[in-house]
Protein backbone atom coordinates (compact mmCIF):
# COMPACT_ATOMS: atom_id res chain seq x y z
CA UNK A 1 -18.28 17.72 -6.20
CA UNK A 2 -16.33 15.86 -8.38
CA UNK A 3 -12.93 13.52 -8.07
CA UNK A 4 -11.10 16.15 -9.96
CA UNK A 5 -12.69 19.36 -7.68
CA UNK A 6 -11.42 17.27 -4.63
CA UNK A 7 -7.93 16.84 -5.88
CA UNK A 8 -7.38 20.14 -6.72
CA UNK A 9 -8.29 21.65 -3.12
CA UNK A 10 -5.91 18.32 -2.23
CA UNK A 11 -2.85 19.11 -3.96
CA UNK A 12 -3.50 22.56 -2.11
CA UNK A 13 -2.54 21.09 1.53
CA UNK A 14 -1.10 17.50 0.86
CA UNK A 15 2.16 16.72 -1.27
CA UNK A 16 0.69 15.68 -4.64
CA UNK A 17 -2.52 15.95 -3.56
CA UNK A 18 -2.48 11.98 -2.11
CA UNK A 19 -1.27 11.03 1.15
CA UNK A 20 0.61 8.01 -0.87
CA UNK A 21 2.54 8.32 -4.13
CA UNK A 22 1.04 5.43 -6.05
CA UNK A 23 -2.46 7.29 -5.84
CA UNK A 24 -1.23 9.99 -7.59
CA UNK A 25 -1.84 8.71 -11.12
CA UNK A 26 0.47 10.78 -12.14
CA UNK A 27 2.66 7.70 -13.88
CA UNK A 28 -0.69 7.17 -16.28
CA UNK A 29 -0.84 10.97 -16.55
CA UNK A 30 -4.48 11.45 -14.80
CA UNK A 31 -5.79 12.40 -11.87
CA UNK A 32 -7.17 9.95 -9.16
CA UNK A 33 -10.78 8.73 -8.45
CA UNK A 34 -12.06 9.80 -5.26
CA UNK A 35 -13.44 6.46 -3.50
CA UNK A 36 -16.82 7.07 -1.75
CA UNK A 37 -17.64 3.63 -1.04
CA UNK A 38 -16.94 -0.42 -1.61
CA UNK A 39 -18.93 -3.68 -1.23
CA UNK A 40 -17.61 -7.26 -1.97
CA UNK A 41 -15.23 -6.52 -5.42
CA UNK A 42 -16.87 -3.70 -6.36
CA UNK A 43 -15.57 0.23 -5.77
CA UNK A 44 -17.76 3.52 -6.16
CA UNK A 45 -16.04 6.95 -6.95
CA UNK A 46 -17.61 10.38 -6.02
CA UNK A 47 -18.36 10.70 -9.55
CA UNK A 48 -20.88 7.90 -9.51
CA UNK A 49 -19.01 5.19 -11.13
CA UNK A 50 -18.59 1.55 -10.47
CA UNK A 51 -15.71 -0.50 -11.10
CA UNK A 52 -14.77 -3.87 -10.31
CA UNK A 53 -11.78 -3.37 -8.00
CA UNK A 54 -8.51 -5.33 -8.66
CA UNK A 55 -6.19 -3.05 -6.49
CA UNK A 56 -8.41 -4.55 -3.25
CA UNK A 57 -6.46 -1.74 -0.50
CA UNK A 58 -3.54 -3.16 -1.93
CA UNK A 59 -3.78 -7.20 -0.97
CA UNK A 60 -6.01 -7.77 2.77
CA UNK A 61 -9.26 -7.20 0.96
CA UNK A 62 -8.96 -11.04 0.43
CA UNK A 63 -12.63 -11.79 1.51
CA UNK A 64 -13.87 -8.65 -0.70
CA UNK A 65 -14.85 -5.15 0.97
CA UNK A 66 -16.92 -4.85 4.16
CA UNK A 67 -17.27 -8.40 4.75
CA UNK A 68 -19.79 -8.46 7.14
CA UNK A 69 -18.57 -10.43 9.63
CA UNK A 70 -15.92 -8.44 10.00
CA UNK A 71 -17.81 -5.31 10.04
CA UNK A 72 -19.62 -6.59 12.81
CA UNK A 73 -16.68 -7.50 14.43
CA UNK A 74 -14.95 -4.15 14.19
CA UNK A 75 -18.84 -2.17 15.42
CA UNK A 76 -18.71 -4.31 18.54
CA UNK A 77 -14.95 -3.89 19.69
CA UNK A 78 -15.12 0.21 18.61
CA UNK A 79 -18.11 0.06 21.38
CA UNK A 80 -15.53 -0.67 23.38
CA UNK A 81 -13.00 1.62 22.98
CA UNK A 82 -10.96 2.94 19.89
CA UNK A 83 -7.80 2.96 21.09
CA UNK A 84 -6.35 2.25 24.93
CA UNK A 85 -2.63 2.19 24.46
CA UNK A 86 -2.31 -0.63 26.93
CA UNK A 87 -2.35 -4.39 26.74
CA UNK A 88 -5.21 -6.06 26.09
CA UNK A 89 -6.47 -9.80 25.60
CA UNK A 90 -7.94 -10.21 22.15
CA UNK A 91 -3.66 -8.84 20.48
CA UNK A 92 -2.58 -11.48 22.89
CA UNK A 93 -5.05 -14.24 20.94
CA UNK A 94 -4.07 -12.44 17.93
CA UNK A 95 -0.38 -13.57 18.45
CA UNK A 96 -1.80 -17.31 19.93
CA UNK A 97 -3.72 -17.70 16.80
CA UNK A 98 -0.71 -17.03 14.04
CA UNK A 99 1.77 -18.87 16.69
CA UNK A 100 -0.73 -21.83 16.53
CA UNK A 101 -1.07 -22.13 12.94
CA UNK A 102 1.99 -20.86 11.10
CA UNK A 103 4.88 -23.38 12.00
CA UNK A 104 7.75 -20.73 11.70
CA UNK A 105 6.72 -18.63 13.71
CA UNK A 106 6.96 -19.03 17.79
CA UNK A 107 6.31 -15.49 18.61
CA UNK A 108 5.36 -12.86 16.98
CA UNK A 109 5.03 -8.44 17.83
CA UNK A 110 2.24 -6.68 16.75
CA UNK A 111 3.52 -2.59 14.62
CA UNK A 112 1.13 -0.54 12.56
CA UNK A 113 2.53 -0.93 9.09
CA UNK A 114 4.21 -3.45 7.29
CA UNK A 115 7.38 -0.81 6.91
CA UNK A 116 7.34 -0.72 10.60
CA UNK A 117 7.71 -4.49 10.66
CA UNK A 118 10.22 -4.37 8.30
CA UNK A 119 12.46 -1.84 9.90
CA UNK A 120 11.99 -3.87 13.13
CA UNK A 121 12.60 -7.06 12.03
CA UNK A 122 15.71 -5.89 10.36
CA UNK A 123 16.96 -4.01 13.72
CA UNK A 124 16.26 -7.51 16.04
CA UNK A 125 18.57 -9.75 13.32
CA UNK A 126 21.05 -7.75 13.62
CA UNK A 127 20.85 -7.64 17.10
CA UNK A 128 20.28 -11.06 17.21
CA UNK A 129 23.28 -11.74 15.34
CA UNK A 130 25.55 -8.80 16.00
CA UNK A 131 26.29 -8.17 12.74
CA UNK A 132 25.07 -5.34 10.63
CA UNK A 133 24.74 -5.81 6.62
CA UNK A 134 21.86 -6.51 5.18
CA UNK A 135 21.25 -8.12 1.57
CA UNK A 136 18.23 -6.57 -0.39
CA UNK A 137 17.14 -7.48 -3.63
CA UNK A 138 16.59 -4.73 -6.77
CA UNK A 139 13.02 -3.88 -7.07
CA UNK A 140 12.17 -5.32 -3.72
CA UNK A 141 10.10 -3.06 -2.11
CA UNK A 142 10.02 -3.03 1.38
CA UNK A 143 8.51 -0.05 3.06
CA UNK A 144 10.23 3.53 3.08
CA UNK A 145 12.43 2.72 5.97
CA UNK A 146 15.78 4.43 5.07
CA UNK A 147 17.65 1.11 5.12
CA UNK A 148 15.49 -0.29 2.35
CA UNK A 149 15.44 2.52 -0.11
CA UNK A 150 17.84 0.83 -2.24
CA UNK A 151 16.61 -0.10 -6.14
CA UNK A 152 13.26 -0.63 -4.48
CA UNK A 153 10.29 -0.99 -6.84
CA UNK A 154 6.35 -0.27 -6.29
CA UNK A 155 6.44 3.52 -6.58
CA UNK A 156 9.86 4.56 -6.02
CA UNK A 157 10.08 2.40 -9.37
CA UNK A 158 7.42 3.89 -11.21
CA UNK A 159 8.80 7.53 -10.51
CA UNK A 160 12.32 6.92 -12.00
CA UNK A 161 14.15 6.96 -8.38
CA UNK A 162 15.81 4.34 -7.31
CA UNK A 163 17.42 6.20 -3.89
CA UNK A 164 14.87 9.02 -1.82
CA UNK A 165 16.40 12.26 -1.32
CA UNK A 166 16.83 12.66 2.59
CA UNK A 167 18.27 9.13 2.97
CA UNK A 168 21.94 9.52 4.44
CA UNK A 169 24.69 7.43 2.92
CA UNK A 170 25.40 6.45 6.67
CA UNK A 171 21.53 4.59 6.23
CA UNK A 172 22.33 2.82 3.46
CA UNK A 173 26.56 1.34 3.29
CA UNK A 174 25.15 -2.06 4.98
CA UNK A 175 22.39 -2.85 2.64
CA UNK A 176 24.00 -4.87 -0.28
CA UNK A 177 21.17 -5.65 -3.60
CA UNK A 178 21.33 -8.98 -5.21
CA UNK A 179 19.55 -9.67 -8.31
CA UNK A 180 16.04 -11.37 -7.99
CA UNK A 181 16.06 -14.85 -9.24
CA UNK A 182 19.89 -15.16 -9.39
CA UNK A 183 21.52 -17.20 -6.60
CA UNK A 184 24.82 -16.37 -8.28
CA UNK A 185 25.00 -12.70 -7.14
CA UNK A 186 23.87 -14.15 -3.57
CA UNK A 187 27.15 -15.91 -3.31
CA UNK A 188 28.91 -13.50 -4.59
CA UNK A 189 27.85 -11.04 -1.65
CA UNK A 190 28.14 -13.27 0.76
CA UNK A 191 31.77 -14.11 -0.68
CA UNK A 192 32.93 -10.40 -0.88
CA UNK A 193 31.66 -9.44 2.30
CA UNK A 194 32.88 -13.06 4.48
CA UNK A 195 30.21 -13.46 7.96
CA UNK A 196 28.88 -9.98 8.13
CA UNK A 197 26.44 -10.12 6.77
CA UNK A 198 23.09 -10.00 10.00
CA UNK A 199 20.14 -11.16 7.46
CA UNK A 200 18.93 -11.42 3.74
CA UNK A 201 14.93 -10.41 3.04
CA UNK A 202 13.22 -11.35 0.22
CA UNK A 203 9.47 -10.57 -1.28
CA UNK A 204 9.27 -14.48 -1.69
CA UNK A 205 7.19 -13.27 -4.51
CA UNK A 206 8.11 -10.35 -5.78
CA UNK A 207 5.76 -8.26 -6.34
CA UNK A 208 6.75 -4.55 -6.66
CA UNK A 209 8.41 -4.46 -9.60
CA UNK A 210 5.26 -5.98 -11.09
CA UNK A 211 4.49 -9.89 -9.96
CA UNK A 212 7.80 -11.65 -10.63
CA UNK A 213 7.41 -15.39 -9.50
CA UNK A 214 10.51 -17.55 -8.05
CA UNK A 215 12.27 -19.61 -10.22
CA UNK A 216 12.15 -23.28 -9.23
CA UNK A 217 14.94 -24.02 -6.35
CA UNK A 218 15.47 -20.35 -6.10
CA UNK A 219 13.51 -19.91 -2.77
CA UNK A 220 15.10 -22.92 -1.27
CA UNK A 221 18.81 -21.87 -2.36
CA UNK A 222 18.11 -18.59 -0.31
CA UNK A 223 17.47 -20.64 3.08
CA UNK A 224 20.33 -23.04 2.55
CA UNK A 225 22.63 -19.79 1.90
CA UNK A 226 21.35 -18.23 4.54
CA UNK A 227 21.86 -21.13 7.06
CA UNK A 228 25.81 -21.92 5.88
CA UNK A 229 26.54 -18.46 6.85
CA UNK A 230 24.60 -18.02 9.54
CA UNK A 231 22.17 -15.22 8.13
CA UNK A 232 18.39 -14.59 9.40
CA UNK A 233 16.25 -14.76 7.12
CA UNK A 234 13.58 -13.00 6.79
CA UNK A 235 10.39 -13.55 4.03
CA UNK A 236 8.58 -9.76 3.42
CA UNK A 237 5.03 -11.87 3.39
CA UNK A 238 3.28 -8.00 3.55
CA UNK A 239 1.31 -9.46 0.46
CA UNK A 240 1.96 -12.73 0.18
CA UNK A 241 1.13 -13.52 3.48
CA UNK A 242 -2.66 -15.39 4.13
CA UNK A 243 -3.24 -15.03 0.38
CA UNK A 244 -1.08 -17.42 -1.66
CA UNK A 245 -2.13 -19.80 1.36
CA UNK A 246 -2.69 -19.77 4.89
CA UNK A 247 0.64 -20.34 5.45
CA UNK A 248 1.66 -17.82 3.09
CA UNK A 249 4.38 -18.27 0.47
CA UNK A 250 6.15 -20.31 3.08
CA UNK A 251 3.34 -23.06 2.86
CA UNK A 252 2.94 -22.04 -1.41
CA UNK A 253 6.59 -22.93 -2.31
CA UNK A 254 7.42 -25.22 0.83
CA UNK A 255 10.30 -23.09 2.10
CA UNK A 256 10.65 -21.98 5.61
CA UNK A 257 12.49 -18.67 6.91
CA UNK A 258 13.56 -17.38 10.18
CA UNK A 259 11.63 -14.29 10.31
CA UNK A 260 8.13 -13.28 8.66
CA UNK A 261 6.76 -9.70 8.61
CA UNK A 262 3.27 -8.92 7.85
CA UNK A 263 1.00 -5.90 6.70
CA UNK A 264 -2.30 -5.04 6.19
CA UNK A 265 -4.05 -8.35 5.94
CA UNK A 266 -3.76 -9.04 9.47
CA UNK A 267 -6.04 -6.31 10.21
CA UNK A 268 -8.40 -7.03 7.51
CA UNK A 269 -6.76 -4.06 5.52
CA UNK A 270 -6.77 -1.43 8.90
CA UNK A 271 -3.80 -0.08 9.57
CA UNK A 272 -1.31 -3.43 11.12
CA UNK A 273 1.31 -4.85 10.63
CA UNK A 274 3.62 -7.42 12.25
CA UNK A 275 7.27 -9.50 12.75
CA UNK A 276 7.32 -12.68 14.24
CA UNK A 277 10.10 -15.94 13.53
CA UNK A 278 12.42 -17.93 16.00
CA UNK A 279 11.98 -17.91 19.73
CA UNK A 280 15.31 -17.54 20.22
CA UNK A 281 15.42 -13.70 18.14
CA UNK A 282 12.48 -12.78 18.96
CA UNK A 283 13.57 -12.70 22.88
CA UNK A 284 15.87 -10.01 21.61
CA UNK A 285 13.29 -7.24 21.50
CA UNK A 286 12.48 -5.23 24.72
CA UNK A 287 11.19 -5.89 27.45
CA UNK A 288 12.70 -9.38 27.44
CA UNK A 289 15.62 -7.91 24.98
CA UNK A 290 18.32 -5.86 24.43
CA UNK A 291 16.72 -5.01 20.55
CA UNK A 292 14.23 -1.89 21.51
CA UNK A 293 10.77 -1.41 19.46
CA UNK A 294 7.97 0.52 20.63
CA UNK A 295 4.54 1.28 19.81
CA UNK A 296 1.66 3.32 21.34
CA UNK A 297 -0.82 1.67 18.94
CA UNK A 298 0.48 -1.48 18.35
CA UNK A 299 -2.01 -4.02 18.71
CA UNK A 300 -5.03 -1.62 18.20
CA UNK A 301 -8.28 -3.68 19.52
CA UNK A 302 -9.69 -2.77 16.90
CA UNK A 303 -7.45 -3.55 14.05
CA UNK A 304 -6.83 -6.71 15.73
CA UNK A 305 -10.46 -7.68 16.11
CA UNK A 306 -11.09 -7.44 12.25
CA UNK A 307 -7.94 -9.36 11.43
CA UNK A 308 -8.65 -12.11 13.51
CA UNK A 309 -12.18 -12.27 12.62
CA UNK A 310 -10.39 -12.57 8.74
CA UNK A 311 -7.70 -15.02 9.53
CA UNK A 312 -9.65 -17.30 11.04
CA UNK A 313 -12.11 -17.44 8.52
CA UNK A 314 -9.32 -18.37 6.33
CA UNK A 315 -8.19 -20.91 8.49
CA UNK A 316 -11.69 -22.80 8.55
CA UNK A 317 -12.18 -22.13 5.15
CA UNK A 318 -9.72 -24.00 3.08
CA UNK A 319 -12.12 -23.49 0.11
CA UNK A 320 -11.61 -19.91 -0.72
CA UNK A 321 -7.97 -20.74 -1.53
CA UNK A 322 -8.99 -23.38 -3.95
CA UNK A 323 -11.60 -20.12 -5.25
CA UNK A 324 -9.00 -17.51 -5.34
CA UNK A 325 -6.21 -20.47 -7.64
CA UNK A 326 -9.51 -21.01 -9.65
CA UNK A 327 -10.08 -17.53 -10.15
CA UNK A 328 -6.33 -16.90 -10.99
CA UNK A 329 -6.52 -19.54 -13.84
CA UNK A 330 -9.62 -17.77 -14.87
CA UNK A 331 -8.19 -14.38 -15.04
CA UNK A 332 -4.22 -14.85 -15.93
CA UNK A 333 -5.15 -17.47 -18.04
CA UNK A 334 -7.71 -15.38 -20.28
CA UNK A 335 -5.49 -12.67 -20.47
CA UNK A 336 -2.61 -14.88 -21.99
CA UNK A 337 -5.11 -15.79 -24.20
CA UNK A 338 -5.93 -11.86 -25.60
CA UNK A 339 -2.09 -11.56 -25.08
CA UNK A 340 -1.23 -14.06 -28.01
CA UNK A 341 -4.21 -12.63 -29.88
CA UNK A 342 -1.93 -9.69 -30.04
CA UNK A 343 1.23 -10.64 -30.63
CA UNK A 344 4.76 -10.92 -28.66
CA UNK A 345 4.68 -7.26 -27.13
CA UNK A 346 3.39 -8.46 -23.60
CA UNK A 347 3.82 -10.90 -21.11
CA UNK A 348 1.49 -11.81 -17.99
CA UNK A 349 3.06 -13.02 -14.87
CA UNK A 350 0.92 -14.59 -12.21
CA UNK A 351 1.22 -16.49 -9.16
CA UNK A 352 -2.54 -17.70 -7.40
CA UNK A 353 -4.58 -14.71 -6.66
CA UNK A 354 -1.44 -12.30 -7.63
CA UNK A 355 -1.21 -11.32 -11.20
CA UNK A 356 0.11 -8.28 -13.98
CA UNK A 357 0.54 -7.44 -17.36
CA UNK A 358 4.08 -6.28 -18.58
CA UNK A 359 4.20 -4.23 -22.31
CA UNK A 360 7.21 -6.02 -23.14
CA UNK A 361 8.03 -9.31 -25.78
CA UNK A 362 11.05 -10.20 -22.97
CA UNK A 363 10.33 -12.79 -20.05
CA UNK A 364 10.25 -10.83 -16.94
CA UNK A 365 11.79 -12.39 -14.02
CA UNK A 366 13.53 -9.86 -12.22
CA UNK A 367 14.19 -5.59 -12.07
CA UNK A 368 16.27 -5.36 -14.80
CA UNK A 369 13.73 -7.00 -17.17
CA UNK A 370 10.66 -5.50 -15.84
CA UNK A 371 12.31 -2.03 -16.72
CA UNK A 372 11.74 -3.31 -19.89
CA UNK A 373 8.18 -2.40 -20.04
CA UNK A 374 6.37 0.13 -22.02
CA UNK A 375 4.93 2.30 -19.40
CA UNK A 376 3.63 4.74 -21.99
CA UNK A 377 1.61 2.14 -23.18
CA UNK A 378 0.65 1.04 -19.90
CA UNK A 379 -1.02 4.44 -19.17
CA UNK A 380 -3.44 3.70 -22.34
CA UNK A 381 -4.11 0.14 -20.88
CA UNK A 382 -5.12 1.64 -17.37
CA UNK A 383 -7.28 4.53 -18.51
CA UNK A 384 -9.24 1.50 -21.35
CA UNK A 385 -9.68 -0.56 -18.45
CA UNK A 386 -10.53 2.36 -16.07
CA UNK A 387 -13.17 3.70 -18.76
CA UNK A 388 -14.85 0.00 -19.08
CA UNK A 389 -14.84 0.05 -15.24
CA UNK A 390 -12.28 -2.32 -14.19
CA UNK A 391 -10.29 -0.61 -11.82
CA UNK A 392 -6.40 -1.75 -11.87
CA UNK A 393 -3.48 0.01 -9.92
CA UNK A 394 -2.27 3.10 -11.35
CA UNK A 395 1.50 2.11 -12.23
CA UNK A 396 2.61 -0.63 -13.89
CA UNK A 397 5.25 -2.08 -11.77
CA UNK A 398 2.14 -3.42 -8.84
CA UNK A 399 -0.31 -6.34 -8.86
CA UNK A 400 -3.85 -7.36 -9.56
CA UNK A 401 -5.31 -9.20 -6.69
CA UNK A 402 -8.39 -10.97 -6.70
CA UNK A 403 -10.70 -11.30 -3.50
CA UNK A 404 -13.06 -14.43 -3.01
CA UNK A 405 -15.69 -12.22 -3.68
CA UNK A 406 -14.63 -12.02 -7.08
CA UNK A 407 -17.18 -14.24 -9.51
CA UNK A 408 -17.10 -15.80 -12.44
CA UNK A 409 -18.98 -12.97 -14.23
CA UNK A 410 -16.56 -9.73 -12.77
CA UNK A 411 -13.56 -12.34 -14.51
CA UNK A 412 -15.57 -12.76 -17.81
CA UNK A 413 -16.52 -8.93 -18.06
CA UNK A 414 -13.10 -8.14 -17.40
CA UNK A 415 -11.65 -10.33 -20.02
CA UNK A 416 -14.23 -8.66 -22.22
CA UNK A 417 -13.30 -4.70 -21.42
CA UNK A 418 -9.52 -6.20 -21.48
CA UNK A 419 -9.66 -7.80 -25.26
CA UNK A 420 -11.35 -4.66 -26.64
CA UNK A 421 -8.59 -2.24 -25.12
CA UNK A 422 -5.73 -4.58 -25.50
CA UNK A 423 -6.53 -4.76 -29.55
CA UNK A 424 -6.65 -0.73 -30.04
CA UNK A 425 -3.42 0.43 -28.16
């Protein structure tokens, strides 16, 4: 058995072989590495290799794989029960516990995905408001809702398709796209289009199209925008959420919005997601609303035991945000280091934890100029790095993310693998 044996029989019954694009590896023109296993920051493939994993499930890994607290955690609730599709008391100190501690949020609804709290969060603003458009921003990515399938990045980026076949114009005439990092165009929409406009959401990092930080002010301009014209809005925080802080990239940059949606890392990196903002909009969902939203598996006890096993050893923790910013200036700041080694074809971009490489000499701080990038050349990086056993994501437009499992010595070695490949592509 091998990874390539197992994605042949795959491509046989599942579209591409992957039940997610981005694991194709089809944008660095190989084929993907069967996981067996992970422990702390390290993967295992079928094959028998090792890597040191930057990709992390995509973000919630942030205390490093099967953490065994939460392990234990998740072995004692599945003795329970799997799965009861009724109400149960450890999602209601789920939603006590981010309540409690995040000051923006007064009540919050458990989903299964962080395009599920997207799609809901969008639905209860404009039912909240009573107005319908929606401002988006190019290569924002933010789920595969129809709505949002407009310039989004991550892997509808990667693939060269901007808009998904299947979407109906009718899903898409009230989402508007600004341009990342420019309050101009914001006005401008908001100008063209008068009050209509039910909510603006933002990755307040983006980090889809590659990790594009905020410009200074840029952040704060959005809320004051939003409030003169009576917009929600609403911060994606599906990666940014628990790992730039504890607070999130609310608590990071200092900004507070109306709305919040969350993925993965509230479950510890099962299957979760969530919305949650003012009291006042979030009474518009049913029961209590007019806004409807339903799930059978929402709140899973499960899910919800091994996220709040994780968040709150975040919460009494302080320290491993001070490791993870220590281990970002470790990382990004080595790798700026190789970069000027090698001239003025690349630029890093980092923000904390959250980190990527772009093969261009331009500064990249929105779509348009992360386009820009050599993605050829990015395949060559990724299979280097792959072969020396660093395992990044396979596209360029996504992020590193480092766990607090991450040490000093996974950093150096990667630095290591990184200078060597960096110097003979």
């Amino acid at each position: 058995m091998s990874s390539e044996s197992v994605f042949e029989r795959g491509i046989k019954v599942i579209p591409g072989g992957v039940n997610s694009p981005v694991r194709a590896f089809g944008s660095v023109g190989m084929t993907p590495r069967m996981i067996e296993r992970a422990n702390g920051s390290h993967i295992f493939d079928i094959d028998g290799n090792e890597y040191i994993d930057f990709i992390g499930s995509w973000g919630p890994m942030i205390l490093g794989h099967n953490h065994p607290a939460i392990l234990e955690s998740v072995v004692k609730a599945c003795e329970k029960g799997l799965s009861f599709g009724a109400a149960t008391e450890i999602e209601v100190e789920m939603a006590e516990f981010i309540c409690g501690h995040i000051p923006s949020i007064e009540m919050i609804r458990m989903v299964n995905s962080g395009t599920e709290a997207v799609m809901s969060a969008l639905r209860a603003a404009r039912g909240y408001t009573h107005k319908d458009k929606i401002i988006k921003f190019a290569g924002c990515y933010h789920g595969h809702c129809d709505a949002m399938l407009v310039k989004a990045g991550s892997g509808v980026m990667t693939s060269g398709v901007p808009d998904s076949a299947g979407v109906p114009k009718g899903c898409t005439q009230d989402t508007l796209t600004a341009v990342y990092n420019d309050l101009f165009s914001v006005e401008q929409i908001f100008e063209e289009v008068g009050d209509t406009v039910a909510a603006l959401i933002v990755e307040p990092v983006g980090a889809n199209m590659g990790v594009v930080p905020p410009a200074p002010g840029f952040l704060q301009g959005l809320r004051d925008i939003c409030t003169k014209h009576g917009a929600v809005l609403i911060f994606d925080e599906v990666i940014t959420g628990f790992r730039l802080s504890f607070e999130g990239a609310q608590g990071y940059f200092g900004v507070q919005a109306d709305m919040t949606t969350y993925g993965k890392i509230i479950g510890a990196g099962m299957p979760v997601g969530a919305y949650g903002g003012k009291r006042e909009i979030m009474e518009c969902v049913s029961p209590v609303g007019p806004v409807y939203q339903a799930g059978t598996l929402s709140g899973n006890p499960v899910a919800m035991a091994a996220g709040l096993t994780q968040l709150k050893m975040l919460y009494e923790n302080p320290g491993i945000y001070k490791h993870l910013e220590e281990l970002g200036s470790q990382l990004f700041g080595g790798i700026e280091g190789i970069l000027q080694e090698n001239g003025d074809t690349y630029t890093c971009n980092h923000v904390g934890s959250l980190g990527n490489i772009f093969f261009t000499d331009q500064v990249v701080s929105d779509y348009a100029s992360a386009k820009t990038s050599d993605t050829a050349k990015y395949a060559k990086y990724f299979k280097g790095m792959l072969e020396g056993g660093c395992y990044l994501a396979p596209a360029q437009f996504e992020a590193m993310f480092l766990s607090d499992a991450h040490s000093g010595e996974d950093v150096g070695k990667t630095l290591e693998v990184m200078r060597e490949v960096v110097g003979r592509i």
